[in-house]
Protein backbone atom coordinates (compact mmCIF):
# COMPACT_ATOMS: atom_id res chain seq x y z
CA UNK A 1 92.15 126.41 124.48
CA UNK A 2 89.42 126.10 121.69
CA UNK A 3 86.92 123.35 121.46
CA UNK A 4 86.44 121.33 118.46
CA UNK A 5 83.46 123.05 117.90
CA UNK A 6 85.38 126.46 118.00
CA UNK A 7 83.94 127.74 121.26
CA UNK A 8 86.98 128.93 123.45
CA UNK A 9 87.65 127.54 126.82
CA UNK A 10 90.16 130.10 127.91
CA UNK A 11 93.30 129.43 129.53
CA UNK A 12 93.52 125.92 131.39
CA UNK A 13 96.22 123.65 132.54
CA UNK A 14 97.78 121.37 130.41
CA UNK A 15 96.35 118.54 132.45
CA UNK A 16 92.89 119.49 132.21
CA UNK A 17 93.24 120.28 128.60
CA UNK A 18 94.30 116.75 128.20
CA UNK A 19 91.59 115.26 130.38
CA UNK A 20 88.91 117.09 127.77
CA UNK A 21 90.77 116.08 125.22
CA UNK A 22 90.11 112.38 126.45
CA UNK A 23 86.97 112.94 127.72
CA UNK A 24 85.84 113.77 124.20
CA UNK A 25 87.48 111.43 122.04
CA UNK A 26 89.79 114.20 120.45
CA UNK A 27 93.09 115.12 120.40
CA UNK A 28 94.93 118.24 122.09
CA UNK A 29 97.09 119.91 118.86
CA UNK A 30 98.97 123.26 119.39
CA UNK A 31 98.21 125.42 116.63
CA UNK A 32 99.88 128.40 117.73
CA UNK A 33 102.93 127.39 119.90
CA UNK A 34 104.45 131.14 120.08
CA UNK A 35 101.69 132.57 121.16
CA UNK A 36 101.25 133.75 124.78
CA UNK A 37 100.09 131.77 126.16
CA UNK A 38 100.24 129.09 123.55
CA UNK A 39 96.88 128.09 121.75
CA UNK A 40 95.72 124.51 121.25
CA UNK A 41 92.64 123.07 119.89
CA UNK A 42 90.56 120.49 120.64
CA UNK A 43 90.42 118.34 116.81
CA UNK A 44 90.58 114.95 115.26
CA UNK A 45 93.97 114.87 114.09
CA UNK A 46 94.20 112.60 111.33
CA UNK A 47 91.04 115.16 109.80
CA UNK A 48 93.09 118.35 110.89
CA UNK A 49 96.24 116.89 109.09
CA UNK A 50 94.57 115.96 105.84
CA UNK A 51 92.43 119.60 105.76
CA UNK A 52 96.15 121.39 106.30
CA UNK A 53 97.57 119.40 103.30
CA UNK A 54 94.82 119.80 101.02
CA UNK A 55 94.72 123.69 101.87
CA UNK A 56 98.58 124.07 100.97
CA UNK A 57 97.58 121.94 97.97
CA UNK A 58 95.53 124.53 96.80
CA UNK A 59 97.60 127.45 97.53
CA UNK A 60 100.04 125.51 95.36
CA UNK A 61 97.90 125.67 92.79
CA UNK A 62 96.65 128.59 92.83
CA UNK A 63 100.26 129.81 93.03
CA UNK A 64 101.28 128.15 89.72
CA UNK A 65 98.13 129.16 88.01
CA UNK A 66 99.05 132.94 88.73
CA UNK A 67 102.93 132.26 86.67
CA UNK A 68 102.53 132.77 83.03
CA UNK A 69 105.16 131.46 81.09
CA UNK A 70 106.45 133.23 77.73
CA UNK A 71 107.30 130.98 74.64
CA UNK A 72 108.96 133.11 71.73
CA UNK A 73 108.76 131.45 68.15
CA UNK A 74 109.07 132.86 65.08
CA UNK A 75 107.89 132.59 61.18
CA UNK A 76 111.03 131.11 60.02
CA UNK A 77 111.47 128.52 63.24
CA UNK A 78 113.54 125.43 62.35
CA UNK A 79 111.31 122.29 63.22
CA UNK A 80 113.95 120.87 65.79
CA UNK A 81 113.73 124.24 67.70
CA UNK A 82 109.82 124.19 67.33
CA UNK A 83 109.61 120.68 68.81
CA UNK A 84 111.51 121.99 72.22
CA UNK A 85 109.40 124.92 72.29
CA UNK A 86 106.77 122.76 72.39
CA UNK A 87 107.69 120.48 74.72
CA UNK A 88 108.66 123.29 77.21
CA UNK A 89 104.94 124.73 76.61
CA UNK A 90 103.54 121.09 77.64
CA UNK A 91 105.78 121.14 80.72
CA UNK A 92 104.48 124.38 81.77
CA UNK A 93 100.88 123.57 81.15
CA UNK A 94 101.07 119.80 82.69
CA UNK A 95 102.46 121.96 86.21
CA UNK A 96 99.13 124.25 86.01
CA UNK A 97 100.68 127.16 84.48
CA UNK A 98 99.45 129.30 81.48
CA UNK A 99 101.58 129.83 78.39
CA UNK A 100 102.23 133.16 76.24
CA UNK A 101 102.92 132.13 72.60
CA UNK A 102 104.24 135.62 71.01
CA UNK A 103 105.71 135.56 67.45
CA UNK A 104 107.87 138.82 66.74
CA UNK A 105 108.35 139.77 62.70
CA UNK A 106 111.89 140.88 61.70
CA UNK A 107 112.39 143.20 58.94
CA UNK A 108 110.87 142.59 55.81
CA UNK A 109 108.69 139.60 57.28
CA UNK A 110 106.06 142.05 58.10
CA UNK A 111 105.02 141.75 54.47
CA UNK A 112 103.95 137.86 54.75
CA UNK A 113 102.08 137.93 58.19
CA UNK A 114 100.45 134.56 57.05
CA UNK A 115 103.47 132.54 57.60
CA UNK A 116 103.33 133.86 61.24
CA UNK A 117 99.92 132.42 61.81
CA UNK A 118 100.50 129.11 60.40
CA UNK A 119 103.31 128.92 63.04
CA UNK A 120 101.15 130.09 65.84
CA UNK A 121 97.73 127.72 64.54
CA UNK A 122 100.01 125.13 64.53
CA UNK A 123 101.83 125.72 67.68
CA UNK A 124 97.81 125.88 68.92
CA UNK A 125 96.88 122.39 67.53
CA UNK A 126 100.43 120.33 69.00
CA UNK A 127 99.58 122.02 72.36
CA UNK A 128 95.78 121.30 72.49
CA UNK A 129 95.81 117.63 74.33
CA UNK A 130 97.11 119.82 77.13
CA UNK A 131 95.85 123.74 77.25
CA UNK A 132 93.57 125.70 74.97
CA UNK A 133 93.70 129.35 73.92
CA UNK A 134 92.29 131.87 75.82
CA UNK A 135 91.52 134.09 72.42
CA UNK A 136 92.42 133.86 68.83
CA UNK A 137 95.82 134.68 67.54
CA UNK A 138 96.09 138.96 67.28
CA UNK A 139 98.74 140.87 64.99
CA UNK A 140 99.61 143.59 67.50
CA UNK A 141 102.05 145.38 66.11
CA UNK A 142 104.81 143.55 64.91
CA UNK A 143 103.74 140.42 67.30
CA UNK A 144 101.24 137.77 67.53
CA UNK A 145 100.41 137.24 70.77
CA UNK A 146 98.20 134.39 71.90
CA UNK A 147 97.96 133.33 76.11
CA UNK A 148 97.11 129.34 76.58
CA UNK A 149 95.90 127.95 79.72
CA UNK A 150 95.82 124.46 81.05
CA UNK A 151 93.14 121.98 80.39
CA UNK A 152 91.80 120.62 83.42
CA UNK A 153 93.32 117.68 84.67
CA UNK A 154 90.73 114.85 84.03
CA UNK A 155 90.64 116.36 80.78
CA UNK A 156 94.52 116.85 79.89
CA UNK A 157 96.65 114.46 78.68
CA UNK A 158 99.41 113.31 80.46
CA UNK A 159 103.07 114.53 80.04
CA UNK A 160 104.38 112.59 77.40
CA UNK A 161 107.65 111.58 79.78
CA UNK A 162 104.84 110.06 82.44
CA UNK A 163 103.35 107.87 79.20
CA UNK A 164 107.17 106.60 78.37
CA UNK A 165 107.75 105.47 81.62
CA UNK A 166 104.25 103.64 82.12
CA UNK A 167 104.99 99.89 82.80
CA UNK A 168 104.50 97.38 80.01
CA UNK A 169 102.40 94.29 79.68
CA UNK A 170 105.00 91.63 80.24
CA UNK A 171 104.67 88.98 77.52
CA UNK A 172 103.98 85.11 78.46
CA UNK A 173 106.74 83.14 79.62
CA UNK A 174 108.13 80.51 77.11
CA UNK A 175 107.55 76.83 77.45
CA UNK A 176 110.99 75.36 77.99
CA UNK A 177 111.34 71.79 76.48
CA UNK A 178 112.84 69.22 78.64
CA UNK A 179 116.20 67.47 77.44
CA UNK A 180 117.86 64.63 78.69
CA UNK A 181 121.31 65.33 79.60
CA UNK A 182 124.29 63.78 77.12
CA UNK A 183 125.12 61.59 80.31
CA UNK A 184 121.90 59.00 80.28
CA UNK A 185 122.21 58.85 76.26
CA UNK A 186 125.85 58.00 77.15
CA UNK A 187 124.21 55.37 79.92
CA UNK A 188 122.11 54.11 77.73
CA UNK A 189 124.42 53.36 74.58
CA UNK A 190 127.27 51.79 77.17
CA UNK A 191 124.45 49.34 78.58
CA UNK A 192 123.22 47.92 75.44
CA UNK A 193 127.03 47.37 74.22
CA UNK A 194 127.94 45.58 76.81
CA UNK A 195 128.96 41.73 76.82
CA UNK A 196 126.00 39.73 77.78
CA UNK A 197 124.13 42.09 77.24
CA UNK A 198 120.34 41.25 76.28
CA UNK A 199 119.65 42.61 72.77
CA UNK A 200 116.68 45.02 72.64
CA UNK A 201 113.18 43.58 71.66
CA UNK A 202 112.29 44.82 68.44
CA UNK A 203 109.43 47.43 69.09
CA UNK A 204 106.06 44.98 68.47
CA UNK A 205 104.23 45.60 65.37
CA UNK A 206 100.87 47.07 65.69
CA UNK A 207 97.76 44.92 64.39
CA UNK A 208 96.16 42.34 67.05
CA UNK A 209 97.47 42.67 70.73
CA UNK A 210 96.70 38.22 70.71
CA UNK A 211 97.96 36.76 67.20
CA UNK A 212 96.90 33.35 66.58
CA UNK A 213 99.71 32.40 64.78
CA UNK A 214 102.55 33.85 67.28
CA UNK A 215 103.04 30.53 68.83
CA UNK A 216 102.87 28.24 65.87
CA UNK A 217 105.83 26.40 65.04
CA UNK A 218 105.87 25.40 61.60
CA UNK A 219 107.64 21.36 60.56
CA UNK A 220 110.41 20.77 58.57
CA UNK A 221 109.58 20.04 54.70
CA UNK A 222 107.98 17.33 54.03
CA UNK A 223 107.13 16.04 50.56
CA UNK A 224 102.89 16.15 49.71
């Protein structure tokens, strides 16, 4: 057994193993179960779990950053083709791996070498939200060869699938007017058509809420 300050503690019984382990606040993990006899270690398991993670993490990483993936283009590239080249380049970088760009000249293409390098610059200036060049563009041979490597990632821009998919601001609900359903118009016109029925007092006129001359009943003619 080995402490959780790395001392060992040679072989003990599981029981007293556990009753350090308890003793100390700690747990008991086997870390080498085919071993003879099996090792454990005294550790905080929650803090041993998250240290094992992050170490594969970084063997991950270092694993990808050690692939190098080869993009071929060339001077006369259609633009639909250069678009997925690109896009395959920004996959590549976005998973921490670095990117050859070669261009290859056929034939009599060695003769205008520029149009090969405005290809390549401008393969260099789609890709550069996302990995940078590790030196300028070189003619060697009949190639250009060029090696990109990935930006770090508080400094790369996201894969441009990731930015599709991000979650819109939803826009403010409506205000719904409130109708009266066709049955109380109905209701209403079948009451006031009735027989008997009181006819409805003309809306009031608007002027003085107490008229003077609302209650004055005026005499029949009389001569002056």
């Amino acid at each position: 057994m080995i402490a959780d300050d790395g001392q060992q503690l040679g072989v003990l019984p599981l029981s007293d193993a556990i009753n350090i382990a308890r003793t100390r606040g700690v747990d008991l993990v086997e870390v080498a179960p085919n071993a003879t006899p099996p090792v454990c270690r005294l550790v905080d398991f929650g803090k041993y779990k998250y240290e094992q993670e992050k170490r594969q993490k970084e063997n991950r990483k270092q694993h990808h950053s050690n692939k190098v993936k080869e993009i071929q283009l060339s001077a006369t590239i259609d633009p639909h083709d250069f678009q997925t080249k690109l896009s395959h380049a920004i996959t590549f970088l976005c998973e921490d791996m670095k990117v050859k760009a070669s261009l290859r000249f056929r034939g009599r293409e060695m003769a205008h070498t520029e149009f090969g390098f405005q290809v390549v610059r401008k393969f260099l200036a789609e890709v550069a939200p996302w990995g940078h060049p590790d030196f300028e563009p070189k003619l060697n041979g009949r190639s250009i060869n060029v090696m990109i490597s990935p930006l770090a990632r508080n400094k790369r821009a996201k894969h441009p699938d990731e930015a599709q998919q991000a979650p819109k601001p939803s826009s403010p609900t409506p205000l719904i007017e409130v109708v009266p359903p066709p049955s109380a118009a109905r209701d209403s016109a079948t009451r006031d058509s009735a027989p008997g029925a009181k006819p409805a007092a003309p809306p009031r006129p608007q002027g003085f809420n107490n008229n003077p001359f609302d209650n004055l009943q005026l005499g029949g003619s009389s001569g002056s």
